[in-house]
C-alpha atoms as a PDB file:
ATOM      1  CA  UNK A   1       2.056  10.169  28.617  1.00  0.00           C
ATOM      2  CA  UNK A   2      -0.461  12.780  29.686  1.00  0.00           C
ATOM      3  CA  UNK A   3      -3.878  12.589  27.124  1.00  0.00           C
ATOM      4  CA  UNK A   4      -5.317  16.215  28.492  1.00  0.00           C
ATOM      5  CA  UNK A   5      -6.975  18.346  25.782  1.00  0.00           C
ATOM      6  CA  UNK A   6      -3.995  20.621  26.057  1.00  0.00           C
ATOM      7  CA  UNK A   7      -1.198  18.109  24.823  1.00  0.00           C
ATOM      8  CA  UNK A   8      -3.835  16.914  22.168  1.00  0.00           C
ATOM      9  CA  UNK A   9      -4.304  20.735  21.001  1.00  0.00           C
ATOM     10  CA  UNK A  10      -0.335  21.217  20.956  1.00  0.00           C
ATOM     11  CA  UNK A  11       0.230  18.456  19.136  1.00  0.00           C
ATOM     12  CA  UNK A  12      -2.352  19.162  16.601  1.00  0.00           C
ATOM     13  CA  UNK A  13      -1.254  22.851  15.940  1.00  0.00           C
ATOM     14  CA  UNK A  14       2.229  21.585  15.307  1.00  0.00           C
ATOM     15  CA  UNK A  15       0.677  19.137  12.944  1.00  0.00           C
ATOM     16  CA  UNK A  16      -1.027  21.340  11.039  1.00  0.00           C
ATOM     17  CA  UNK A  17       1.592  24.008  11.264  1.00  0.00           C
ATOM     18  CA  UNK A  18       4.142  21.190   9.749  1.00  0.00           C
ATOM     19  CA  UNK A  19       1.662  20.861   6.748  1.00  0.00           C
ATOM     20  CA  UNK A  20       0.580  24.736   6.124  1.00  0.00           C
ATOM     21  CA  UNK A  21       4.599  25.093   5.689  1.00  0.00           C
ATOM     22  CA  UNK A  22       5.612  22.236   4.019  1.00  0.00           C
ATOM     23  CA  UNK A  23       2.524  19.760   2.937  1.00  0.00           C
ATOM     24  CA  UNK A  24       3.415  17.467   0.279  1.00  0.00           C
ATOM     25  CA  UNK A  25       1.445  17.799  -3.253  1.00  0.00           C
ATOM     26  CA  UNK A  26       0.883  14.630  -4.384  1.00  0.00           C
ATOM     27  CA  UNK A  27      -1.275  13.742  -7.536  1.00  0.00           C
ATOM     28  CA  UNK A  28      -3.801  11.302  -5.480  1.00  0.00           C
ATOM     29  CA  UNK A  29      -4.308  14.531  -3.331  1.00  0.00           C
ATOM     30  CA  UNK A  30      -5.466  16.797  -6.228  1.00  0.00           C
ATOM     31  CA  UNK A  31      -7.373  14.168  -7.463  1.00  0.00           C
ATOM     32  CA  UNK A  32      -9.077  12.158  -4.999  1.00  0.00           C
ATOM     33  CA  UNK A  33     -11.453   9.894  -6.901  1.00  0.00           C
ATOM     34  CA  UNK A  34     -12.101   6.895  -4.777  1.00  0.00           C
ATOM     35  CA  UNK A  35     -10.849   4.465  -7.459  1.00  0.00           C
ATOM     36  CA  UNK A  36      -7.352   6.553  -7.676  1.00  0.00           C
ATOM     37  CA  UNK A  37      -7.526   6.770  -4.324  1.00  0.00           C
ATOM     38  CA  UNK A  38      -7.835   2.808  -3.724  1.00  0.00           C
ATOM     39  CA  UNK A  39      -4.618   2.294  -6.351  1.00  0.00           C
ATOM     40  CA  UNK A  40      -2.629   4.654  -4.694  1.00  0.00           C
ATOM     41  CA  UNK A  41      -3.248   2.758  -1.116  1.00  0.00           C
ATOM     42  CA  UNK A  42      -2.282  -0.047  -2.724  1.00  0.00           C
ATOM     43  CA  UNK A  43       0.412   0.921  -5.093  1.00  0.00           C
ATOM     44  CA  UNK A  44       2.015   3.215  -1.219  1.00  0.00           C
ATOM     45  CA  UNK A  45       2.246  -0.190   0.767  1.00  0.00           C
ATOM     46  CA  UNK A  46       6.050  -0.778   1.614  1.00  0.00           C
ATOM     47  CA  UNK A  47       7.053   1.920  -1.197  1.00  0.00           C
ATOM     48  CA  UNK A  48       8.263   4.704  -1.275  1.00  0.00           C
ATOM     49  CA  UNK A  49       5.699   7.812  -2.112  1.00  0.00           C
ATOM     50  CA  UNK A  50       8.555   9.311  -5.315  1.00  0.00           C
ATOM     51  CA  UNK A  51       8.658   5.588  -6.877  1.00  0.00           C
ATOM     52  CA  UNK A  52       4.626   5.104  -7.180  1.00  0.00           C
ATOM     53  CA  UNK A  53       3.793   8.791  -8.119  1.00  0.00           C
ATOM     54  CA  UNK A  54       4.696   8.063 -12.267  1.00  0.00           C
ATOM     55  CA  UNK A  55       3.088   4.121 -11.538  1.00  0.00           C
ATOM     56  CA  UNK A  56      -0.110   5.933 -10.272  1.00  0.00           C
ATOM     57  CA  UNK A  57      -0.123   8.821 -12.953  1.00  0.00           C
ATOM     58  CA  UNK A  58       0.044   5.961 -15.850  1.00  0.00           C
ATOM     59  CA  UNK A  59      -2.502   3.157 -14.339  1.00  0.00           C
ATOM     60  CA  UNK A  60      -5.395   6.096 -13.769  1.00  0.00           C
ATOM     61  CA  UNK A  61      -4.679   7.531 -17.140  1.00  0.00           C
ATOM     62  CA  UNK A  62      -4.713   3.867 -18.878  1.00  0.00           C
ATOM     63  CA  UNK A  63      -7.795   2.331 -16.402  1.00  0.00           C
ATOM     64  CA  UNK A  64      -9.367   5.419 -14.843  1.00  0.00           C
ATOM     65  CA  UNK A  65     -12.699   3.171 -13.888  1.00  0.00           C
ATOM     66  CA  UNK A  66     -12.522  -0.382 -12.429  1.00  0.00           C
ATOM     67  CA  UNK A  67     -13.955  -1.840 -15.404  1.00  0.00           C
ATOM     68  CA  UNK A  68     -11.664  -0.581 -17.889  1.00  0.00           C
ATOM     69  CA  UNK A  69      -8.990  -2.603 -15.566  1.00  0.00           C
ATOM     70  CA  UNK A  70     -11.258  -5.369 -15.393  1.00  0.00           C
ATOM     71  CA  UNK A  71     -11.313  -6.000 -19.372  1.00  0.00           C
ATOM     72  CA  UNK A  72      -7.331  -5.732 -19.352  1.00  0.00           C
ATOM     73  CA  UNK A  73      -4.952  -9.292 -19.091  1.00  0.00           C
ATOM     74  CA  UNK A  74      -3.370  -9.508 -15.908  1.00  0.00           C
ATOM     75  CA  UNK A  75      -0.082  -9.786 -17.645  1.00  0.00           C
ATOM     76  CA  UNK A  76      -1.201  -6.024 -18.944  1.00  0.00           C
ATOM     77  CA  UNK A  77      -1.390  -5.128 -15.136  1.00  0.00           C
ATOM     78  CA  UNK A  78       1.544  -6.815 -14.114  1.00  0.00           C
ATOM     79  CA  UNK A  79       3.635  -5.287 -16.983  1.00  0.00           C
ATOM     80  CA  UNK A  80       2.496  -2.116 -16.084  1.00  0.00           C
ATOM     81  CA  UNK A  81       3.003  -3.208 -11.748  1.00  0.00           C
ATOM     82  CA  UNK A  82       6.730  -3.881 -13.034  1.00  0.00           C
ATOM     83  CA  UNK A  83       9.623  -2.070 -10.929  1.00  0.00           C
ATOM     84  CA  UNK A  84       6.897  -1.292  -7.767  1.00  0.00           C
ATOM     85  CA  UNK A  85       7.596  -5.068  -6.297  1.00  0.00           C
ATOM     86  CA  UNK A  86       5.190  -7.303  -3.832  1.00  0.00           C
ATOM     87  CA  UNK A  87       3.420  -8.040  -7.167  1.00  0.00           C
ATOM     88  CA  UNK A  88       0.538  -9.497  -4.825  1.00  0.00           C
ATOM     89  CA  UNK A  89      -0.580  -5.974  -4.839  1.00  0.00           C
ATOM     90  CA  UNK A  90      -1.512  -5.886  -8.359  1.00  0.00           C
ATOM     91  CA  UNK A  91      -2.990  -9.014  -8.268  1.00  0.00           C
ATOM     92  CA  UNK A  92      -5.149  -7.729  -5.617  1.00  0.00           C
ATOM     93  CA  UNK A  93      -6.100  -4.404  -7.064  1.00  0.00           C
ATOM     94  CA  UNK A  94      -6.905  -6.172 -10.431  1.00  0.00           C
ATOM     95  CA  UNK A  95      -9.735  -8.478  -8.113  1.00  0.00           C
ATOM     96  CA  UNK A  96     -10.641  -5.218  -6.537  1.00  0.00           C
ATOM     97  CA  UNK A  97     -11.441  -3.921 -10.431  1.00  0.00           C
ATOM     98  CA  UNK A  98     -13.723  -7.319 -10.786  1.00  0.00           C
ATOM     99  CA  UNK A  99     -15.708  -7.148  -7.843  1.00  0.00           C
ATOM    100  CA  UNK A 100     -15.941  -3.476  -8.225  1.00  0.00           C
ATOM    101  CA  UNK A 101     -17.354  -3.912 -11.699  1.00  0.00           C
ATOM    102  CA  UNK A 102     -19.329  -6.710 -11.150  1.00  0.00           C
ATOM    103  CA  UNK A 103     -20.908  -6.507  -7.628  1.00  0.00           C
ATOM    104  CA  UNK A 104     -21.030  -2.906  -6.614  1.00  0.00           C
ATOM    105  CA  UNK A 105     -21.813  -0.736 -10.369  1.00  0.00           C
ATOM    106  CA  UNK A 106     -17.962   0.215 -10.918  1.00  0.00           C
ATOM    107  CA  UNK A 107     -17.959   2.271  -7.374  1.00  0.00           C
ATOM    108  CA  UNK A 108     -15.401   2.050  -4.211  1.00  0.00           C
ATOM    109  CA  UNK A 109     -17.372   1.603  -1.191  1.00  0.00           C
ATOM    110  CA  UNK A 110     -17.545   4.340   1.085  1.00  0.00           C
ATOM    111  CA  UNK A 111     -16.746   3.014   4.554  1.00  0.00           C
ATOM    112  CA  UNK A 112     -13.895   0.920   6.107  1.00  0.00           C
ATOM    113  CA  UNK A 113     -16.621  -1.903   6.890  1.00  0.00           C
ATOM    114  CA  UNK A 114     -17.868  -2.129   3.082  1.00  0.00           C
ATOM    115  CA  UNK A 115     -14.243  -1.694   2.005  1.00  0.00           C
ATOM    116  CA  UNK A 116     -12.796  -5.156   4.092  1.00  0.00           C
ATOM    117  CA  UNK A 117     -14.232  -7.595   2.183  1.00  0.00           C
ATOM    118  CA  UNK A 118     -12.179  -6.328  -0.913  1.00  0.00           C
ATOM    119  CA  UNK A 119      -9.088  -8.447  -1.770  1.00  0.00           C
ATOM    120  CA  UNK A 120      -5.791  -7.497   0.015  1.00  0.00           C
ATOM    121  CA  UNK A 121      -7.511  -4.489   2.146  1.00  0.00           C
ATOM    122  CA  UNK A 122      -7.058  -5.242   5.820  1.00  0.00           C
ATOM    123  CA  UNK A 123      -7.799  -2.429   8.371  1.00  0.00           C
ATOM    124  CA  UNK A 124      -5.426   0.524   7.732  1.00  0.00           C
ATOM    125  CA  UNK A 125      -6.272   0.396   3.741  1.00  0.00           C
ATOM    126  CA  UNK A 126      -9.718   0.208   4.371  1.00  0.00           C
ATOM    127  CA  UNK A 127      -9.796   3.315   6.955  1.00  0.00           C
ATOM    128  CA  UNK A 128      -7.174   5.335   4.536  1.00  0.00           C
ATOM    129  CA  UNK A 129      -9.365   4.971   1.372  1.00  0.00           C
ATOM    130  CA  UNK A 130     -12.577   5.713   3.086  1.00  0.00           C
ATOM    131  CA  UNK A 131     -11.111   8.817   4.649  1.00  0.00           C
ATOM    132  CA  UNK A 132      -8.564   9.522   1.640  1.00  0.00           C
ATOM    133  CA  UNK A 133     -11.491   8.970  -0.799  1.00  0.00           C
ATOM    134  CA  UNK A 134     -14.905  10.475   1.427  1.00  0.00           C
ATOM    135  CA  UNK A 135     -13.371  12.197   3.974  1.00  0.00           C
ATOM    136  CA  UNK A 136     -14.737   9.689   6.216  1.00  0.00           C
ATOM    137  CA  UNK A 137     -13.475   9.933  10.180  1.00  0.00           C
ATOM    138  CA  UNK A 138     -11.751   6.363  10.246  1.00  0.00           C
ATOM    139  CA  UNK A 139      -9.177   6.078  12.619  1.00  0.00           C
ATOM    140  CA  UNK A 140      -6.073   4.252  11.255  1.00  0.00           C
ATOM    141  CA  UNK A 141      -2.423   3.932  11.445  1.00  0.00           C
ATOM    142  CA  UNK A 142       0.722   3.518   8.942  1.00  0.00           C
ATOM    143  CA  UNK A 143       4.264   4.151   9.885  1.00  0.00           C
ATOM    144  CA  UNK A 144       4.011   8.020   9.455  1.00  0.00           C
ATOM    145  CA  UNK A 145       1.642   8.505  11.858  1.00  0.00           C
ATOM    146  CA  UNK A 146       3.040   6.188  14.405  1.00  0.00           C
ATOM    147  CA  UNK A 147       6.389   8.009  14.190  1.00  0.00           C
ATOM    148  CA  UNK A 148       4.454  11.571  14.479  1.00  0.00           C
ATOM    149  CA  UNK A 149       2.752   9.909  17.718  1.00  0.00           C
ATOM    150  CA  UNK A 150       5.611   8.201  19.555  1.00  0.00           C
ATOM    151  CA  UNK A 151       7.811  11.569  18.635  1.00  0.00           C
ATOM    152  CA  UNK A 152       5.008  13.829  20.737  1.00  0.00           C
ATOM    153  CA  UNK A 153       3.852  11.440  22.945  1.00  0.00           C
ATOM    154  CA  UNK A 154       6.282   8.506  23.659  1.00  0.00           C
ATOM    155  CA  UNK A 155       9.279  10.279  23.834  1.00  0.00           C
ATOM    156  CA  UNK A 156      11.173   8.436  26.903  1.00  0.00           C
ATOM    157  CA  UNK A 157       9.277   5.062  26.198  1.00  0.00           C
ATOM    158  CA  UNK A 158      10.826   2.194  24.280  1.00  0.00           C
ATOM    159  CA  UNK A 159       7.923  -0.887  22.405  1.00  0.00           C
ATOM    160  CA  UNK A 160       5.347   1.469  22.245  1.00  0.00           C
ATOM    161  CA  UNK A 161       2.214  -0.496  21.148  1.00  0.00           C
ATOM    162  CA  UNK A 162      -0.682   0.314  18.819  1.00  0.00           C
ATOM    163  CA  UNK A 163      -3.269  -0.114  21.766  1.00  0.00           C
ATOM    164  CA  UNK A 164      -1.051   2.618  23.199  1.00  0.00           C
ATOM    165  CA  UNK A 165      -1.393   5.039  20.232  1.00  0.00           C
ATOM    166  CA  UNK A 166      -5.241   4.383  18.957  1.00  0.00           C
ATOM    167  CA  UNK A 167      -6.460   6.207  21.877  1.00  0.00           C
ATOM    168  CA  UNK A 168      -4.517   9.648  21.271  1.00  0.00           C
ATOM    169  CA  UNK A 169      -5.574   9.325  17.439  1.00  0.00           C
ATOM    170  CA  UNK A 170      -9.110   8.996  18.279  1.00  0.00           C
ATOM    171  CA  UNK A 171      -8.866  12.186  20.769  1.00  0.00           C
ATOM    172  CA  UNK A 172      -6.411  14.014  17.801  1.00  0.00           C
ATOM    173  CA  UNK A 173      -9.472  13.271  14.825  1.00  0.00           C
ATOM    174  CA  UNK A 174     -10.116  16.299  13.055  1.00  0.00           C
ATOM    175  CA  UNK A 175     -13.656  15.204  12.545  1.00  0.00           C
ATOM    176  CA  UNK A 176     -14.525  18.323  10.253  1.00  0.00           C
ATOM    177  CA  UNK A 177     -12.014  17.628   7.839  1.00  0.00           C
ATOM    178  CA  UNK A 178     -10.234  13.769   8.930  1.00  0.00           C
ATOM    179  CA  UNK A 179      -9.057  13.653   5.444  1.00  0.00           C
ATOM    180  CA  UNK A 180      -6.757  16.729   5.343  1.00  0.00           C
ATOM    181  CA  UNK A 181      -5.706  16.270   9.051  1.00  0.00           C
ATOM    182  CA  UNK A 182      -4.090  12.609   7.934  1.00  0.00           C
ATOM    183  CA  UNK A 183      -2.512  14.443   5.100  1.00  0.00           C
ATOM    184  CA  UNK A 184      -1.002  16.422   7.464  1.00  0.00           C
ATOM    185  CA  UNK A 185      -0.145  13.669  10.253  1.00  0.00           C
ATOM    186  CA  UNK A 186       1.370  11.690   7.597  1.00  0.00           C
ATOM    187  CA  UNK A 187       3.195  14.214   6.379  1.00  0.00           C
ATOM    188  CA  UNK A 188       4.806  15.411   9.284  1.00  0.00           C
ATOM    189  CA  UNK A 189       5.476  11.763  10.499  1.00  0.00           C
ATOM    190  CA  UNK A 190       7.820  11.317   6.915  1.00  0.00           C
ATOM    191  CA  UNK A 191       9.561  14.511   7.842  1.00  0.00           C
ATOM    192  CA  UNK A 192      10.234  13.416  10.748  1.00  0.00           C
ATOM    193  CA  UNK A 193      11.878  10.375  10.153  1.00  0.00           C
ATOM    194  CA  UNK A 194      14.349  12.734   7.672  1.00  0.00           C
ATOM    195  CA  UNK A 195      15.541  14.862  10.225  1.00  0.00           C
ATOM    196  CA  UNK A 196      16.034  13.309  13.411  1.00  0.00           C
ATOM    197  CA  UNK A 197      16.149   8.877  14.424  1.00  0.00           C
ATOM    198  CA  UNK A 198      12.905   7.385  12.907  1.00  0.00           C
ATOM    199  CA  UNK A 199      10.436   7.333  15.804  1.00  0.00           C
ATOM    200  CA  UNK A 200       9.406   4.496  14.648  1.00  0.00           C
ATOM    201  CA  UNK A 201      11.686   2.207  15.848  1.00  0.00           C
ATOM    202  CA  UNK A 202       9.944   2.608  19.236  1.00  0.00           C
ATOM    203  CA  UNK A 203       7.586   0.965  18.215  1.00  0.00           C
ATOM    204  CA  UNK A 204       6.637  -2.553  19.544  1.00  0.00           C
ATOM    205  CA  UNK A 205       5.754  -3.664  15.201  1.00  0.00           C
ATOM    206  CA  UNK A 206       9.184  -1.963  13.754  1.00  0.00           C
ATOM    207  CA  UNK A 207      10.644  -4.311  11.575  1.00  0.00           C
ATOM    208  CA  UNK A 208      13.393  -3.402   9.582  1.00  0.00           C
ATOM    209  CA  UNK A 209      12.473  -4.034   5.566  1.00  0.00           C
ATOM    210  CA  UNK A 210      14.796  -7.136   4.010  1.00  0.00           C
ATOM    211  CA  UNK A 211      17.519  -6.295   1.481  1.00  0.00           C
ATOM    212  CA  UNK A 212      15.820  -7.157  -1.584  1.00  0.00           C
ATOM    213  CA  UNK A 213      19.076  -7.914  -3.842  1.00  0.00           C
ATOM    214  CA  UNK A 214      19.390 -11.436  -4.053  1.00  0.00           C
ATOM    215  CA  UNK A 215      16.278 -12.257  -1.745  1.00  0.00           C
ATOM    216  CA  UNK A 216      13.483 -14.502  -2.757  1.00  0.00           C
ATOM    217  CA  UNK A 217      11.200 -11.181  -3.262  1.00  0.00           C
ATOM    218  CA  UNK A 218      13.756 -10.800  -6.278  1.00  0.00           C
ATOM    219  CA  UNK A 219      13.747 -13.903  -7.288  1.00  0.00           C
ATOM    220  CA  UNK A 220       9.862 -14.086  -7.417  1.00  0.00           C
ATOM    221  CA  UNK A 221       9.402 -10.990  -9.028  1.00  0.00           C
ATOM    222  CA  UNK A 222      11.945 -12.545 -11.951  1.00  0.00           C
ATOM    223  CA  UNK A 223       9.725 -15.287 -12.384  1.00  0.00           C
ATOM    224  CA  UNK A 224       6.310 -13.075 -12.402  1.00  0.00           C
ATOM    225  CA  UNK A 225       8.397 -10.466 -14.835  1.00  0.00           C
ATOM    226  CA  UNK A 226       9.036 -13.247 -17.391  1.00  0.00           C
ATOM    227  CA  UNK A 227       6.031 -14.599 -17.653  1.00  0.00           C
ATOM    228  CA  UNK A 228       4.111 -11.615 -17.758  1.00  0.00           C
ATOM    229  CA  UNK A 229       6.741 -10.273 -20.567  1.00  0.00           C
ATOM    230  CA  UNK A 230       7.455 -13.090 -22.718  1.00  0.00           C
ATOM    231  CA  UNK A 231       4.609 -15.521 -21.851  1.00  0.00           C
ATOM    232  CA  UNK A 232       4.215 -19.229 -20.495  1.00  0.00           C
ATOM    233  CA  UNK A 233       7.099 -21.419 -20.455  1.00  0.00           C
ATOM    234  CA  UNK A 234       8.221 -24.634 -18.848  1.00  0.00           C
ATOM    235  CA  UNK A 235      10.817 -24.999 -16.109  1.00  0.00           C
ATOM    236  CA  UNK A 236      13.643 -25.178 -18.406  1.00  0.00           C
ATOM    237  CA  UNK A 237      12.861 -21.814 -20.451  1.00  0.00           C
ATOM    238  CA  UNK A 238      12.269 -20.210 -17.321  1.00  0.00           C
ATOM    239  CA  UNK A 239      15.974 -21.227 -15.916  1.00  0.00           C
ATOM    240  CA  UNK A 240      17.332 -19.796 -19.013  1.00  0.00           C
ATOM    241  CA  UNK A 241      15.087 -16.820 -19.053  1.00  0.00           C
ATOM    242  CA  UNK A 242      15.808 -15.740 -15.438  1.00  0.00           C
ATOM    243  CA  UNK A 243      19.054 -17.113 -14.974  1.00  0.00           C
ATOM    244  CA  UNK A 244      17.761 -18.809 -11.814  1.00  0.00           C
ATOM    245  CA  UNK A 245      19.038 -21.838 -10.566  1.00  0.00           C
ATOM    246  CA  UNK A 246      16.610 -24.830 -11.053  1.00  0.00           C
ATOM    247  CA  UNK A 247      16.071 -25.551  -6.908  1.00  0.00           C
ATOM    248  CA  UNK A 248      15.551 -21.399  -6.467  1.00  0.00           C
ATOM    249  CA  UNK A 249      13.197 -21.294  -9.501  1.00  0.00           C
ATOM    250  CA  UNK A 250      11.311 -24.536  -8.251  1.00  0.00           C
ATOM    251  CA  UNK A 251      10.501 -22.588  -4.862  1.00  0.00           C
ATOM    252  CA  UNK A 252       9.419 -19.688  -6.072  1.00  0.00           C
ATOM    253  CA  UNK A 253       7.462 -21.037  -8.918  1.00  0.00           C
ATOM    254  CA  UNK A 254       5.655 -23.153  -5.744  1.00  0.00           C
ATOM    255  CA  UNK A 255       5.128 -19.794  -3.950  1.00  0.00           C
ATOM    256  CA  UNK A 256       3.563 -17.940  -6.625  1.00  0.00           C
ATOM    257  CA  UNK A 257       0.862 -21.288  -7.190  1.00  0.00           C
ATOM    258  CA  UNK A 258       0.077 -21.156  -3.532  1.00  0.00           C
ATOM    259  CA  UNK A 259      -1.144 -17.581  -3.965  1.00  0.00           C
ATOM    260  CA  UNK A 260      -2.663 -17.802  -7.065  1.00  0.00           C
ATOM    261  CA  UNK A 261      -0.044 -15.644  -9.031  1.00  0.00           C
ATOM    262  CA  UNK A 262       0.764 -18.491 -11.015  1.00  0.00           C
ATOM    263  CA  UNK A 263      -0.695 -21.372 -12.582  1.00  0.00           C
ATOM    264  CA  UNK A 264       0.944 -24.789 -14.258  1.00  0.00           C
ATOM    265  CA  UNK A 265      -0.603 -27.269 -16.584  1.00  0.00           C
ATOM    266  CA  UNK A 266       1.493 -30.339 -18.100  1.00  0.00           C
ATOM    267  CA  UNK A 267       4.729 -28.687 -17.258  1.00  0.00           C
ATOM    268  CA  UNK A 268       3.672 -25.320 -18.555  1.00  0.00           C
ATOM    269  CA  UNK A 269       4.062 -22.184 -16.286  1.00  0.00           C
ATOM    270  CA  UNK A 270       1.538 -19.045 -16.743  1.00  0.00           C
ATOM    271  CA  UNK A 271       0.454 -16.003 -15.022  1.00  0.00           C
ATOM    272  CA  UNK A 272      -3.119 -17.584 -13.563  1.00  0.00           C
ATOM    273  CA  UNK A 273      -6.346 -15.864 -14.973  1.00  0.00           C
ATOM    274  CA  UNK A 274      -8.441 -17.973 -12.406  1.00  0.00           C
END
């Protein structure tokens, strides 16, 4: 892999060639007020960009400032988080609301290093909301732009790491505009991965996503969606509300109270307000 200007040029041009012809419109796009901006980072993690687009249109219409999120129940979130999965995510962005309304005037901070201490943002979601939401020059990656990278770059190289690819985005940075050029990277990355073997598997962190029917994501998600929907409940209820069997319930019921999804008190199971 040669990292001369002219390679770093090419591949730019065809980035931004990609996105003059065929850039996605996405709602978080036309609108990028950093609190949409910091649900729509959240609500994107592991899901696909079709499924969160109606989730995202009906959370910034019901809680379009942190504190109006804030003053709603969690089980309010959650109901509303229902079908989108990992329902850690809402957990988080519903702490993210708090802090935000308490500690920092209702405002998303406006740099990656100001954005960390949030709960549940760890590098990338820190860099993509300061950029997404400021047009800050963060340099970050996500599996669209590592497939755009190791498709240009890595061609005839197998494990590609991140150390490996950090170096050509930092070179690539539109630093006028880094917020439309990773609108552009990412969107040529996706397009990729529809027309030709996702890139992506080249590189060293490809995992390949669980099946989620009949996993213990499901089974978790059961347990969150009847509590949320029909309130607390003991063990018992919960086997008849879920259908669960009492050993599968017991484990994920001990999952959710190790993160804080879920609370119990004299038998009682509830979503946790702590």
């Amino acid at each position: 892999m040669n990292l001369d200007r002219r390679n770093i040029e090419t591949f730019s041009d065809a980035v931004y060639a990609h996105y003059g012809a065929a850039g996605r419109v996405l709602p978080w796009r036309e609108n990028t007020d950093p609190w949409g901006v910091l649900i729509s980072e959240f609500m994107l993690q592991q899901t696909q960009t079709e499924r969160v687009i109606p989730y995202w249109k009906r959370w910034t219409t019901q809680w379009p400032r942190p504190e109006a999120l804030h003053k709603a129940s969690l089980e309010e979130a959650l109901r509303e988080w229902s079908g989108l999965g990992y329902n850690r995510r809402c957990r988080y962005v519903k702490d993210c609301a708090r802090i935000l309304t308490e500690k920092h005037d209702g405002k998303v901070p406006k740099t990656p290093e100001k954005l960390l201490p949030l709960p549940g943002i760890g590098a990338y979601t820190a860099g993509a909301i300061a950029c997404f939401a400021y047009n800050y020059p963060s340099i970050f990656i996500e599996t669209n732009i590592r497939s755009a990278v190791i498709h240009f770059f890595f061609a005839d190289k197998e494990t590609v790491k991140d150390a490996e690819i950090f170096p050509i985005l930092e070179a690539a940075l539109d630093r006028e505009n880094p917020r439309k050029w990773y609108w552009a990277l990412m969107d040529y990355g996706a397009a990729l991965k529809k027309t030709i073997v996702n890139p992506n598997r080249k590189s060293a962190n490809y995992t390949k996503q669980s099946r989620f029917e009949g996993s213990f994501r499901q089974r978790r998600g059961m347990v969150i969606r009847s509590l949320a929907y029909q309130g607390p409940a003991p063990m018992e209820e919960l086997c008849n509300r879920t259908g669960l069997e009492s050993e599968d319930l017991y484990k994920a019921l001990q999952s959710l109270k190790k993160e804080f999804m879920v609370a119990e008190e004299d038998g009682i199971y509830k979503i946790n307000h702590r």
